[in-house]
N, C-alpha and C. Protein backbone atom coordinates (compact mmCIF):
# COMPACT_ATOMS: atom_id res chain seq x y z
N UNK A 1 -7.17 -5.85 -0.32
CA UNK A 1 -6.11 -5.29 0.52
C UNK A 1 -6.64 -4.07 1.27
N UNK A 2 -6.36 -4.07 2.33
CA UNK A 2 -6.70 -2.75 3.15
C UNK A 2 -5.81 -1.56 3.01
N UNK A 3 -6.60 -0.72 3.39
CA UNK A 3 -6.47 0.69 2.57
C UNK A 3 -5.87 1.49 3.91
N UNK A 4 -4.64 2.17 3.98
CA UNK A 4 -3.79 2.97 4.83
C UNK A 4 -3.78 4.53 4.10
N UNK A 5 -3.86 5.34 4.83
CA UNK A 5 -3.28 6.54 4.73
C UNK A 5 -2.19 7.07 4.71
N UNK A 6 -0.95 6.94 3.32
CA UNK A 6 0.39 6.75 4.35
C UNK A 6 1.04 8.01 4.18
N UNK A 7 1.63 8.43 4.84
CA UNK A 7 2.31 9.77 5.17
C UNK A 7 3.78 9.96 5.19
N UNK A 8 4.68 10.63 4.53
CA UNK A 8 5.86 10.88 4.47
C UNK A 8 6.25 11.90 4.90
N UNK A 9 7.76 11.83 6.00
CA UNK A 9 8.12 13.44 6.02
C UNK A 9 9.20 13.00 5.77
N UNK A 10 10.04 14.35 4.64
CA UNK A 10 11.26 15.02 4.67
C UNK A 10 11.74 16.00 5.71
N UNK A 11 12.80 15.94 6.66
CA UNK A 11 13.74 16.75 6.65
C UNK A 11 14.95 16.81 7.13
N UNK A 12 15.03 18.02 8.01
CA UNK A 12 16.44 17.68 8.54
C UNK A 12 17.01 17.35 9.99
N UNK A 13 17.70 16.72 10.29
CA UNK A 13 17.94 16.11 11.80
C UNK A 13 17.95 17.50 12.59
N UNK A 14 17.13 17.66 13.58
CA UNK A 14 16.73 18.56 14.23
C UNK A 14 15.19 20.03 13.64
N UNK A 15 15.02 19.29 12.96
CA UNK A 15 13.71 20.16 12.56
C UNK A 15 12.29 19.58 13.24
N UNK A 16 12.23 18.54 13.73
CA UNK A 16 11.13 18.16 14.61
C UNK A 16 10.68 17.18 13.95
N UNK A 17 10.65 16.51 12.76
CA UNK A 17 10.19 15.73 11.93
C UNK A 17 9.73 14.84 12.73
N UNK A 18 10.59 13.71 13.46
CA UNK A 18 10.26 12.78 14.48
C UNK A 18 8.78 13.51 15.19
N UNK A 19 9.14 14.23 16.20
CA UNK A 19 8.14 14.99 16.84
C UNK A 19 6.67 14.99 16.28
N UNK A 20 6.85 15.74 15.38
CA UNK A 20 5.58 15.59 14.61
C UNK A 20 5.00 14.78 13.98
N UNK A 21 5.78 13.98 13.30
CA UNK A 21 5.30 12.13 13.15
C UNK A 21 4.30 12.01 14.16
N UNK A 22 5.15 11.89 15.50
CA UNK A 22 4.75 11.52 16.54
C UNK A 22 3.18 12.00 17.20
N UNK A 23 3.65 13.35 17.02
CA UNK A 23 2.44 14.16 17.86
C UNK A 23 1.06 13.70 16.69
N UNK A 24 1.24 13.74 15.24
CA UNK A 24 -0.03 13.46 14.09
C UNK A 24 -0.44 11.73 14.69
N UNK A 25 0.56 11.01 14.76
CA UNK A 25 0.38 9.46 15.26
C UNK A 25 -0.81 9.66 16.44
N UNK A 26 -0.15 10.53 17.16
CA UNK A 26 -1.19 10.47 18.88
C UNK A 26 -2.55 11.00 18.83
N UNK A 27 -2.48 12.25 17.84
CA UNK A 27 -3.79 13.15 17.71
C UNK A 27 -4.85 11.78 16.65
N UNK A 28 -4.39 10.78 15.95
CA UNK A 28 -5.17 10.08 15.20
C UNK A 28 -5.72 9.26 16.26
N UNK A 29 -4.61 8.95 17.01
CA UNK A 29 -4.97 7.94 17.77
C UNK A 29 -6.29 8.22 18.63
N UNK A 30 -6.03 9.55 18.76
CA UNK A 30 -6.99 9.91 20.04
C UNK A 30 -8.53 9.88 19.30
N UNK A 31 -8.19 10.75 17.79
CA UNK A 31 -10.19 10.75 17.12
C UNK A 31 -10.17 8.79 16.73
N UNK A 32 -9.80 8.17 17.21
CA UNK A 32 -10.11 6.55 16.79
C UNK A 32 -9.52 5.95 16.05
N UNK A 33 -8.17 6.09 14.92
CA UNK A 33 -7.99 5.66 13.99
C UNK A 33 -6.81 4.60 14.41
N UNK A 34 -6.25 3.98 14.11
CA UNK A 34 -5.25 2.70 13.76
C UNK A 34 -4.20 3.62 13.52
N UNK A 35 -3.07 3.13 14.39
CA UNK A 35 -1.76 4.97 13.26
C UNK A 35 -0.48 3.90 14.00
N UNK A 36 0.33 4.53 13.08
CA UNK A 36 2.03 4.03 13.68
C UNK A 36 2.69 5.53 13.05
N UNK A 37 3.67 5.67 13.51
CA UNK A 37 4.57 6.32 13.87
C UNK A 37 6.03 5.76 14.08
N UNK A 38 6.93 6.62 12.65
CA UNK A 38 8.26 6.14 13.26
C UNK A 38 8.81 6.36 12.18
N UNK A 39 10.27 7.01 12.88
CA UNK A 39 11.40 7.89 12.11
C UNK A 39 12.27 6.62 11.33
N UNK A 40 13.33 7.15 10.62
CA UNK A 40 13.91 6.00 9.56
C UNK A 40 15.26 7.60 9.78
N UNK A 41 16.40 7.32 10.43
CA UNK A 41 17.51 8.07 10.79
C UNK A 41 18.39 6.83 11.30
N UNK A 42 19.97 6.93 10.61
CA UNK A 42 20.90 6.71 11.55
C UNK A 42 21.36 7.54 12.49
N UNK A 43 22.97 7.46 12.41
CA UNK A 43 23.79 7.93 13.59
C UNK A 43 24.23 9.58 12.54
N UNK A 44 22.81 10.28 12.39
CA UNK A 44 23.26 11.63 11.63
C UNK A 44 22.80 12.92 12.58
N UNK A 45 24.08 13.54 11.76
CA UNK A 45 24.08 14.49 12.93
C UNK A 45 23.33 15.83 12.65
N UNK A 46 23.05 16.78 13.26
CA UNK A 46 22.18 17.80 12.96
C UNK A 46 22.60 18.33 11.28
N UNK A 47 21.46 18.47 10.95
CA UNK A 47 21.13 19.13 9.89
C UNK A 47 21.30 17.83 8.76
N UNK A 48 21.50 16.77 8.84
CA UNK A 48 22.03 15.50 7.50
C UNK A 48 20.28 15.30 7.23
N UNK A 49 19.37 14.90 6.17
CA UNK A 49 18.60 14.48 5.86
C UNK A 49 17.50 13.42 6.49
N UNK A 50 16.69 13.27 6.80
CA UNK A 50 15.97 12.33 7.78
C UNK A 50 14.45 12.22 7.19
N UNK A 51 14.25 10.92 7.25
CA UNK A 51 12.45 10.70 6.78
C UNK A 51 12.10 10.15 8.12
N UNK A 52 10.42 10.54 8.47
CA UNK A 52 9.06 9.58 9.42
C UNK A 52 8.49 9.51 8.77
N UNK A 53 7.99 9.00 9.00
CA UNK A 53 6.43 8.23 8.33
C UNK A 53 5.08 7.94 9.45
N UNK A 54 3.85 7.97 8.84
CA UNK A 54 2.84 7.39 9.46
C UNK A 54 2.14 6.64 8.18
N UNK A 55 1.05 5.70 9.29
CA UNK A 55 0.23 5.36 8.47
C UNK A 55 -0.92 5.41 9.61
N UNK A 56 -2.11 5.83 8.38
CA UNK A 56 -3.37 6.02 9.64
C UNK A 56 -4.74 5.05 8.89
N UNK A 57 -5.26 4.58 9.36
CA UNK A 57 -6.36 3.68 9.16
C UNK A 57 -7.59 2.95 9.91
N UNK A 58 -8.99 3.39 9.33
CA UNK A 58 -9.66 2.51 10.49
C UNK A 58 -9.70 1.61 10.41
N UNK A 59 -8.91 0.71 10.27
CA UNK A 59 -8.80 -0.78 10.64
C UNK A 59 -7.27 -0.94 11.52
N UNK A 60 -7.26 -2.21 11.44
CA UNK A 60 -5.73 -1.97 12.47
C UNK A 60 -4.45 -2.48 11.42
N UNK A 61 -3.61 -1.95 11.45
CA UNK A 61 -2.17 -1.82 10.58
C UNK A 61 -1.43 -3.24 10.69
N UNK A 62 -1.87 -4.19 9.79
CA UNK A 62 -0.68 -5.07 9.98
C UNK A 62 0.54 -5.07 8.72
N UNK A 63 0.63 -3.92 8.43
CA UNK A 63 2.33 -3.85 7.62
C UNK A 63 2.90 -2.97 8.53
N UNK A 64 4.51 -3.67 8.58
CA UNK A 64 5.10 -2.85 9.25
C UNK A 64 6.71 -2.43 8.54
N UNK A 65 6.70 -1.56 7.82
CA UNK A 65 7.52 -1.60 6.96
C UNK A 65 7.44 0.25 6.53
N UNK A 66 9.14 0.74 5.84
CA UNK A 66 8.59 2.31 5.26
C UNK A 66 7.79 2.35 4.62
N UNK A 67 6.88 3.65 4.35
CA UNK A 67 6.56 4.35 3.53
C UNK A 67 7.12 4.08 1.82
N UNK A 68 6.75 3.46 1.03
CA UNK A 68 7.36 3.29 0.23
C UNK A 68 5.96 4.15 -1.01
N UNK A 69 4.92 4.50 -0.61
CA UNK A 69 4.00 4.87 -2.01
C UNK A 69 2.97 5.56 -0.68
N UNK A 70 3.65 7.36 -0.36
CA UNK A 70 3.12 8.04 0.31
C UNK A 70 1.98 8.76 -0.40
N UNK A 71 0.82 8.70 0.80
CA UNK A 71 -0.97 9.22 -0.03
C UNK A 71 -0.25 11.09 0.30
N UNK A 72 0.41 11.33 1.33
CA UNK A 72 0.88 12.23 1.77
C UNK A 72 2.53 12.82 2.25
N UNK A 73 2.74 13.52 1.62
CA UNK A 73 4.11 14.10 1.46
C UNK A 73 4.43 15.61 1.94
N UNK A 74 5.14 15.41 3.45
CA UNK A 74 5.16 16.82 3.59
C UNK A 74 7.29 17.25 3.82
N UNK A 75 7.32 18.05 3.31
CA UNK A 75 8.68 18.18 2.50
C UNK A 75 9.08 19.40 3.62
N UNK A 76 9.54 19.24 4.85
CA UNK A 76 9.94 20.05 5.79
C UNK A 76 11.42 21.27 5.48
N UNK A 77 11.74 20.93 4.59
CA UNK A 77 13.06 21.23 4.41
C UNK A 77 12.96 21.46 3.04
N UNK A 78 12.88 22.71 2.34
CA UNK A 78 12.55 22.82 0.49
C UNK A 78 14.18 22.52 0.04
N UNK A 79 14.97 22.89 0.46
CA UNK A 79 16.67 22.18 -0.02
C UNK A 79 16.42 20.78 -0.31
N UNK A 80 16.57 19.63 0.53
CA UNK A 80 15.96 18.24 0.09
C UNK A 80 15.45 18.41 -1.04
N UNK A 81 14.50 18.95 -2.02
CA UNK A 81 14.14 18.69 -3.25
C UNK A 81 15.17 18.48 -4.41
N UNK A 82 16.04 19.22 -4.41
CA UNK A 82 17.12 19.25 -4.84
C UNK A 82 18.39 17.99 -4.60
N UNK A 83 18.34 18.14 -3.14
CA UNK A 83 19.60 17.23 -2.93
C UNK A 83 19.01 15.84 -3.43
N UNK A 84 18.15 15.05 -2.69
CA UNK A 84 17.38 13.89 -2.42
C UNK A 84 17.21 13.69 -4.51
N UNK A 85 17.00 14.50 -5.09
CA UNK A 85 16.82 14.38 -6.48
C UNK A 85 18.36 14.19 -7.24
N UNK A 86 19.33 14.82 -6.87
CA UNK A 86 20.60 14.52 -7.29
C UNK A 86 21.54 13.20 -6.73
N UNK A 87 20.93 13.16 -5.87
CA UNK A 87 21.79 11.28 -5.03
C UNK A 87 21.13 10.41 -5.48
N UNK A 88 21.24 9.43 -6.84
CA UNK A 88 20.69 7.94 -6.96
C UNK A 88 20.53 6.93 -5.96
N UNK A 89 21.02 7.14 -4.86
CA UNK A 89 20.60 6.42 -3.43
C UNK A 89 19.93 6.45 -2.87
N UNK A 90 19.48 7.90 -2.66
CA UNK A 90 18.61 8.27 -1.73
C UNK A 90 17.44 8.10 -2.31
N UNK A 91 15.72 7.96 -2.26
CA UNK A 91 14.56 8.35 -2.55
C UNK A 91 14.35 9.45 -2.87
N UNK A 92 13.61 10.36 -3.82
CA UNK A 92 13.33 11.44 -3.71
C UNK A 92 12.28 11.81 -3.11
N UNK A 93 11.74 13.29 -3.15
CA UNK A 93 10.62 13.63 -2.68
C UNK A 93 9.55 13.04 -3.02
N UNK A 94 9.52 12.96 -4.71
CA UNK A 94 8.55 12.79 -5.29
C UNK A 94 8.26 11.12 -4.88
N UNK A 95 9.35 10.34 -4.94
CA UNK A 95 9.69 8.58 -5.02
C UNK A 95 8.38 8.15 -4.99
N UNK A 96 7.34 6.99 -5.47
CA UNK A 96 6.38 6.72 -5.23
C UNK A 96 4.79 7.24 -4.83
N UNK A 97 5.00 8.35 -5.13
CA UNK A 97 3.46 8.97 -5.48
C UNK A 97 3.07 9.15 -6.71
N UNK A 98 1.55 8.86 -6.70
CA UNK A 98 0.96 8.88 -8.01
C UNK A 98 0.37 10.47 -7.88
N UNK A 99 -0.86 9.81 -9.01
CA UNK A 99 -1.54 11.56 -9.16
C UNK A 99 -2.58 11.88 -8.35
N UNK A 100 -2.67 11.38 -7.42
CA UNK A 100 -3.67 11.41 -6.48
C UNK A 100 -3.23 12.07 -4.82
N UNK A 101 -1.47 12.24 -5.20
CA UNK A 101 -1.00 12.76 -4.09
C UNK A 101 -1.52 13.72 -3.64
N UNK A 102 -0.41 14.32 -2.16
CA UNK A 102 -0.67 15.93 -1.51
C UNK A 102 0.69 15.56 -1.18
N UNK A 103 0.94 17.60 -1.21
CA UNK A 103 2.62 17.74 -1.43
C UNK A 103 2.17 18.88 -0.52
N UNK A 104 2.61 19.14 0.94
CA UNK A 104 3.08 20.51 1.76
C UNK A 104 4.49 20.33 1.94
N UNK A 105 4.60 21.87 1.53
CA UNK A 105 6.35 22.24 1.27
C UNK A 105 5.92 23.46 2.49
N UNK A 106 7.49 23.43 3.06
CA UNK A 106 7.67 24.48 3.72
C UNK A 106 8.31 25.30 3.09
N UNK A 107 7.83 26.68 2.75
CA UNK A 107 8.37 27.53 1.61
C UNK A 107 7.54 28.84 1.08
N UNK A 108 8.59 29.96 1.24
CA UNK A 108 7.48 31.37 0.96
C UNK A 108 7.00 31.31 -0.90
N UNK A 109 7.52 29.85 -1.64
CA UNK A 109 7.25 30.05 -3.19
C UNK A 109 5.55 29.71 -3.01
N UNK A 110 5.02 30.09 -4.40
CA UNK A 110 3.49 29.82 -4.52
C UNK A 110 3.53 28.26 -4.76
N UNK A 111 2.17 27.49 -4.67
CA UNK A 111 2.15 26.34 -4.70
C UNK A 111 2.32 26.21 -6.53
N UNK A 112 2.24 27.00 -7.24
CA UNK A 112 2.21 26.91 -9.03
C UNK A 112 3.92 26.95 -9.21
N UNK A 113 4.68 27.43 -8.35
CA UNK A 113 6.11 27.32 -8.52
C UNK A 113 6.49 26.14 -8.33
N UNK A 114 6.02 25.33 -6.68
CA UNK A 114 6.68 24.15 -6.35
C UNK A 114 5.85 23.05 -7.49
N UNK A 115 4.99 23.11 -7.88
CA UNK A 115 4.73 21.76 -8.97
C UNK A 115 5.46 22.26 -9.76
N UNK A 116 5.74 23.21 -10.38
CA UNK A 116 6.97 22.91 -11.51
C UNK A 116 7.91 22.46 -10.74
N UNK A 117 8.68 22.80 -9.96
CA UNK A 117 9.76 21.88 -9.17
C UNK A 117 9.94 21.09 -8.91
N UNK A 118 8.66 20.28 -8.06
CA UNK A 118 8.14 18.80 -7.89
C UNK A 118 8.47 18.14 -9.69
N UNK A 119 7.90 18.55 -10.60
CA UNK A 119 7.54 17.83 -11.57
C UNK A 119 6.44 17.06 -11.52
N UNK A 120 5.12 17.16 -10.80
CA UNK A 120 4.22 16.40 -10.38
C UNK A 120 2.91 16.63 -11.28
N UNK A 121 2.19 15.87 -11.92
CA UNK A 121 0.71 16.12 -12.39
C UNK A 121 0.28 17.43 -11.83
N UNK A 122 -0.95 16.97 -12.50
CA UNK A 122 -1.79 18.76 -12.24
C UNK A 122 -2.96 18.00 -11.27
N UNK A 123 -3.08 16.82 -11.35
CA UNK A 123 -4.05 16.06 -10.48
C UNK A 123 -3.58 16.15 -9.41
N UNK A 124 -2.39 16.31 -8.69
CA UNK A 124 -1.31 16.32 -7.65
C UNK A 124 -1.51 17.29 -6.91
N UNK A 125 -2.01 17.43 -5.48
CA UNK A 125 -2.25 18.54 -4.99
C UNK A 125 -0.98 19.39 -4.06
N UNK A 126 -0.71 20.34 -4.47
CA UNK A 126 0.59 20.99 -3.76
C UNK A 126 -0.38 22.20 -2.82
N UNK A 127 0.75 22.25 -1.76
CA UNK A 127 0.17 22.76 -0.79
C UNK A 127 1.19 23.48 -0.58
N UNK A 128 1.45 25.10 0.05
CA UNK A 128 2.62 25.91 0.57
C UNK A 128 2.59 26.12 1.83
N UNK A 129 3.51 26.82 2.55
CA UNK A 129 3.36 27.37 3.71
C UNK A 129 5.02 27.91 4.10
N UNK A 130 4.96 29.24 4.49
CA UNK A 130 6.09 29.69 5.40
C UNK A 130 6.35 29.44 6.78
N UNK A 131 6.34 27.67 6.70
CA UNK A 131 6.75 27.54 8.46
C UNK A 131 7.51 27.94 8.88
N UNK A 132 9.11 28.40 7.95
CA UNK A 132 10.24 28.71 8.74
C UNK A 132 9.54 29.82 9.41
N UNK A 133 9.07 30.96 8.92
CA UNK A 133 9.15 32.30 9.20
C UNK A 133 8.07 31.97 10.16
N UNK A 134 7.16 31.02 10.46
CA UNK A 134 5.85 31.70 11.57
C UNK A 134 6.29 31.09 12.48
N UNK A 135 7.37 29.83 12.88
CA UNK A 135 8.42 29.57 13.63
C UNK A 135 9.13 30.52 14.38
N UNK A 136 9.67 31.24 13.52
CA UNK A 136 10.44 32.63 13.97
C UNK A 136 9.61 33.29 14.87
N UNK A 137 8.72 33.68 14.04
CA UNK A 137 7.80 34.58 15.00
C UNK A 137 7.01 34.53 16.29
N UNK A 138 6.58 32.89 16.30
CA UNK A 138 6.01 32.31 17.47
C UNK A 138 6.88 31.75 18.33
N UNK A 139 7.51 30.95 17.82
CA UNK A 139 8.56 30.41 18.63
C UNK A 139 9.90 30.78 19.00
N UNK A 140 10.54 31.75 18.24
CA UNK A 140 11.31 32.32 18.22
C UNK A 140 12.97 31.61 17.61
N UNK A 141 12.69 30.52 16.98
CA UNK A 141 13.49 29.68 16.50
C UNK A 141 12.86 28.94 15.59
N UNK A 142 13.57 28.65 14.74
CA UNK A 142 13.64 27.97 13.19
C UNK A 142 13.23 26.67 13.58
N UNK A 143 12.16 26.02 13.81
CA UNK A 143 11.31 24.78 14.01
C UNK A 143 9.86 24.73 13.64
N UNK A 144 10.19 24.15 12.04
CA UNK A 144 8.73 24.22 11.36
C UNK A 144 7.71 23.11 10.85
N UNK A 145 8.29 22.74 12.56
CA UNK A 145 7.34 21.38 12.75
C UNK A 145 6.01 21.35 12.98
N UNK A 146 5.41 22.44 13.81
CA UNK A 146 4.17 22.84 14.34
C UNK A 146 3.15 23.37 13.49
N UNK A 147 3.85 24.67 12.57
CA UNK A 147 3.14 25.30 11.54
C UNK A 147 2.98 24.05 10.26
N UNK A 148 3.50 22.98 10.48
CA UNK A 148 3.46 22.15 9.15
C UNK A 148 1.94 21.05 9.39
N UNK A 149 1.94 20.86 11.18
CA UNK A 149 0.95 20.07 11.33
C UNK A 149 -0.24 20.81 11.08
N UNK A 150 0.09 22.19 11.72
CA UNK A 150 -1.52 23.05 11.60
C UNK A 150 -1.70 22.68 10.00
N UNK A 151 -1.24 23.49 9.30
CA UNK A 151 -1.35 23.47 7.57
C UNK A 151 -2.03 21.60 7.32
N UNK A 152 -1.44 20.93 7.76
CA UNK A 152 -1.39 19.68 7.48
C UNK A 152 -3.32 19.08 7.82
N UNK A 153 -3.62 19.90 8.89
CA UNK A 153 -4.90 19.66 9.26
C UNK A 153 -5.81 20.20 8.88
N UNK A 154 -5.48 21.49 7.74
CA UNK A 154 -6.29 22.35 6.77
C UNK A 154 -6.39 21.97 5.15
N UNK A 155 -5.23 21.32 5.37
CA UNK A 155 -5.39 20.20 3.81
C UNK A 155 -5.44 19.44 3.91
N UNK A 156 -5.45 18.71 4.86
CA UNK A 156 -5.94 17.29 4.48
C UNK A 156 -7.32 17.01 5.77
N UNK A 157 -7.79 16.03 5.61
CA UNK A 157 -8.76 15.68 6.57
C UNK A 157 -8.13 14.26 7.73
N UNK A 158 -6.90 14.66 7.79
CA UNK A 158 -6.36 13.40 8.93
C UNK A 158 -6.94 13.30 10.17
N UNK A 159 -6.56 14.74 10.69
CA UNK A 159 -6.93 15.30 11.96
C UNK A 159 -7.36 16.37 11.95
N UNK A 160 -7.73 16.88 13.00
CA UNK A 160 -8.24 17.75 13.34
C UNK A 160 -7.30 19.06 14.14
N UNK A 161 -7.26 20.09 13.85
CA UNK A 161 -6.51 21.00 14.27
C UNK A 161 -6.97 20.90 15.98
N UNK A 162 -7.95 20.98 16.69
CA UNK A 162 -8.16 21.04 17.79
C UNK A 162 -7.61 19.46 18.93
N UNK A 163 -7.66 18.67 17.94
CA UNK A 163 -6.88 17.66 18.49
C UNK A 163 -5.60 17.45 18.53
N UNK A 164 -5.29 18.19 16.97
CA UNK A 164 -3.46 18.50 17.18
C UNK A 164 -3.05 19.49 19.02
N UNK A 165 -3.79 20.67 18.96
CA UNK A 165 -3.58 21.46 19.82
C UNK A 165 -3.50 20.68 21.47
N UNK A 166 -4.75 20.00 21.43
CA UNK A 166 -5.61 19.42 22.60
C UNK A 166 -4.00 18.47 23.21
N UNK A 167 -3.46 17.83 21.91
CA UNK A 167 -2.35 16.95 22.18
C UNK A 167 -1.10 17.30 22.43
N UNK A 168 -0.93 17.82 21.57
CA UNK A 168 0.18 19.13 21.97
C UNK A 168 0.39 19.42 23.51
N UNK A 169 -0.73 20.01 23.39
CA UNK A 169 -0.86 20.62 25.39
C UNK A 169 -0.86 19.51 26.38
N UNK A 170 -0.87 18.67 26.21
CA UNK A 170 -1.45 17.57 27.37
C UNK A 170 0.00 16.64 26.96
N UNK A 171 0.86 16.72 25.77
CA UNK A 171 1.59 15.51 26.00
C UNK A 171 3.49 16.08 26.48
N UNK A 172 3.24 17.68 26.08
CA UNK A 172 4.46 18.39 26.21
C UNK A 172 4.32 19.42 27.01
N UNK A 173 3.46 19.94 28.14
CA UNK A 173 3.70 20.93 29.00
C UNK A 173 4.40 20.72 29.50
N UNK A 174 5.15 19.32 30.06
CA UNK A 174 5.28 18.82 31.58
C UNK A 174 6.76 19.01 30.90
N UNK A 175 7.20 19.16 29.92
CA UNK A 175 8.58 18.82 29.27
C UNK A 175 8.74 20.63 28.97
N UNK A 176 8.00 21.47 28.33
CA UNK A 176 8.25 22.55 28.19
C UNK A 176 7.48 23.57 29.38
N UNK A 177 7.82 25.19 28.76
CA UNK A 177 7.18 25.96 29.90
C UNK A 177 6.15 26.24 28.96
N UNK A 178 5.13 26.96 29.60
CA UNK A 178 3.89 27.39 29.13
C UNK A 178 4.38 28.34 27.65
N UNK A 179 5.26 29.50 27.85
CA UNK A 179 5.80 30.41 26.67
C UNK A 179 5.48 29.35 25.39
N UNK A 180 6.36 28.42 25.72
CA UNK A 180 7.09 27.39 24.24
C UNK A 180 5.77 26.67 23.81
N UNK A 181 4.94 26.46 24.82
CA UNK A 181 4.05 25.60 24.33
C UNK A 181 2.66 26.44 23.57
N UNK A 182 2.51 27.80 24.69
CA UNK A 182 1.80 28.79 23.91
C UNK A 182 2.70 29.46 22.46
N UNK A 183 3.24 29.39 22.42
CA UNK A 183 4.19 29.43 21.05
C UNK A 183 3.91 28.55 20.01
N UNK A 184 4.11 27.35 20.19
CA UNK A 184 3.65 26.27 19.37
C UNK A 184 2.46 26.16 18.77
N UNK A 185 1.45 26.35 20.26
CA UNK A 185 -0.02 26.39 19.81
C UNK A 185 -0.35 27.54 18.78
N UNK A 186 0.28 28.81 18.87
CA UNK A 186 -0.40 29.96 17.88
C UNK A 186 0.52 29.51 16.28
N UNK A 187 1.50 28.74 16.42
CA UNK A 187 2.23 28.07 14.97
C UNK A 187 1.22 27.44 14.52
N UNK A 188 0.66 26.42 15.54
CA UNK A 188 -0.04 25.60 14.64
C UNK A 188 -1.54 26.23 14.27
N UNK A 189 -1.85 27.19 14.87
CA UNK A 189 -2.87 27.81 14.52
C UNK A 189 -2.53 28.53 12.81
N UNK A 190 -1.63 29.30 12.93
CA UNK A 190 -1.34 30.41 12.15
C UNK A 190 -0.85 29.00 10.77
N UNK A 191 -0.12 27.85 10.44
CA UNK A 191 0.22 26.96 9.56
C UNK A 191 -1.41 26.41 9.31
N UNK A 192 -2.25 26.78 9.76
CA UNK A 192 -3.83 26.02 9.44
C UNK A 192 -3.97 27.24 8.72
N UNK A 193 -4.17 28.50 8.92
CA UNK A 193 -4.66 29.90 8.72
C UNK A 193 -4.10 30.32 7.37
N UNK A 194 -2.92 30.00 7.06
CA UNK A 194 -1.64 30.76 6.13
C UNK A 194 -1.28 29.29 5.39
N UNK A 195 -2.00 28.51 5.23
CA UNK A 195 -1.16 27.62 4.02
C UNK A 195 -2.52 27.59 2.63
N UNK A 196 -1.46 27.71 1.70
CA UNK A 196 -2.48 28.04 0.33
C UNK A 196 -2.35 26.70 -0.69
N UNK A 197 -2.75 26.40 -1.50
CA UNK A 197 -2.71 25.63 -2.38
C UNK A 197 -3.56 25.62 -3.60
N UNK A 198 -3.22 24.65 -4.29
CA UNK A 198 -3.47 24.64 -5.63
C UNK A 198 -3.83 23.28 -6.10
């Protein structure tokens, strides 16, 4: 069976989740790899719970189906741990990862706090980061989509931070002004710079 990279995001309708699916999908695409991209949301309205997913691979993807046993888990929203764990309906964070995972939480706790929280092995790699707050600061609004990809490209080896950026700039100027997009770019710089783990 061929071997995928598969990627999960938690969060919340309007935190960029989609977006960044999206933008990690394009930046793979661009260093060569096989990638899909694509959100799993109904008709919910800002702030209700929302998963994307990728899968990245050098070969070409013939499943087309969720995320059901993510290599990668990034948890946009640290509330979801909680909720998503108390609804028997929903999946949790943890749902289908073994001990071989990676866990980035957006969150000023240390990564030794969120594995007790997670409940996850010690083989399990947890990763932190304060996207809300470098959001704030760069962007000037609570969207900790950008600082999650930078971080995302400092722990893991998906992509490349310069290709996140490279993509970034070339696929959203024409949609934003230079401010928002130079904003974004120093998030995703500063989420590569400022995420710690364990």
């Amino acid at each position: 069976m061929e071997k995928y990279t598969e990627v999960r995001w938690h969060g919340r309708a309007q935190q960029g989740i989609v977006t960044a699916a999206k933008l990690l999908g394009e930046t793979a695409l661009t260093e060569g790899k096989y990638v899909q991209a694509f959100p799993e949301f109904g008709p919910e309205r800002m702030g209700a719970p929302v998963r994307s997913y990728n899968r990245l691979s050098d070969k070409p993807i013939r499943v087309h189906c969720s995320v059901t046993s993510p290599d990668v888990v990034i948890i946009v929203d640290i509330t979801l741990i909680a909720v998503l764990e108390a609804d028997p309906a929903l999946p949790s964070t943890t749902s289908g990862t073994d001990g071989d995972a990676v866990f980035l939480v957006n969150t000023n706790h240390s990564a030794e706090r969120l594995r007790g929280e997670l409940g996850v092995a010690d083989s399990v790699k947890v990763y932190t980061l304060d996207a809300s707050q470098i959001s704030l600061d760069t962007i000037g609004r609570q969207m900790p989509n950008t600082p999650m990809l930078g971080a995302l490209a400092k722990a893991t080896d998906l992509v490349k931070i310069d290709g996140l950026i490279e993509n970034f700039r070339e696929n959203y100027s024409k949609k934003y002004d230079e401010k928002v997009i130079a904003g974004n770019i120093e998030a995703m710089k500063r989420g590569y710079a400022e995420v710690k783990g364990e």
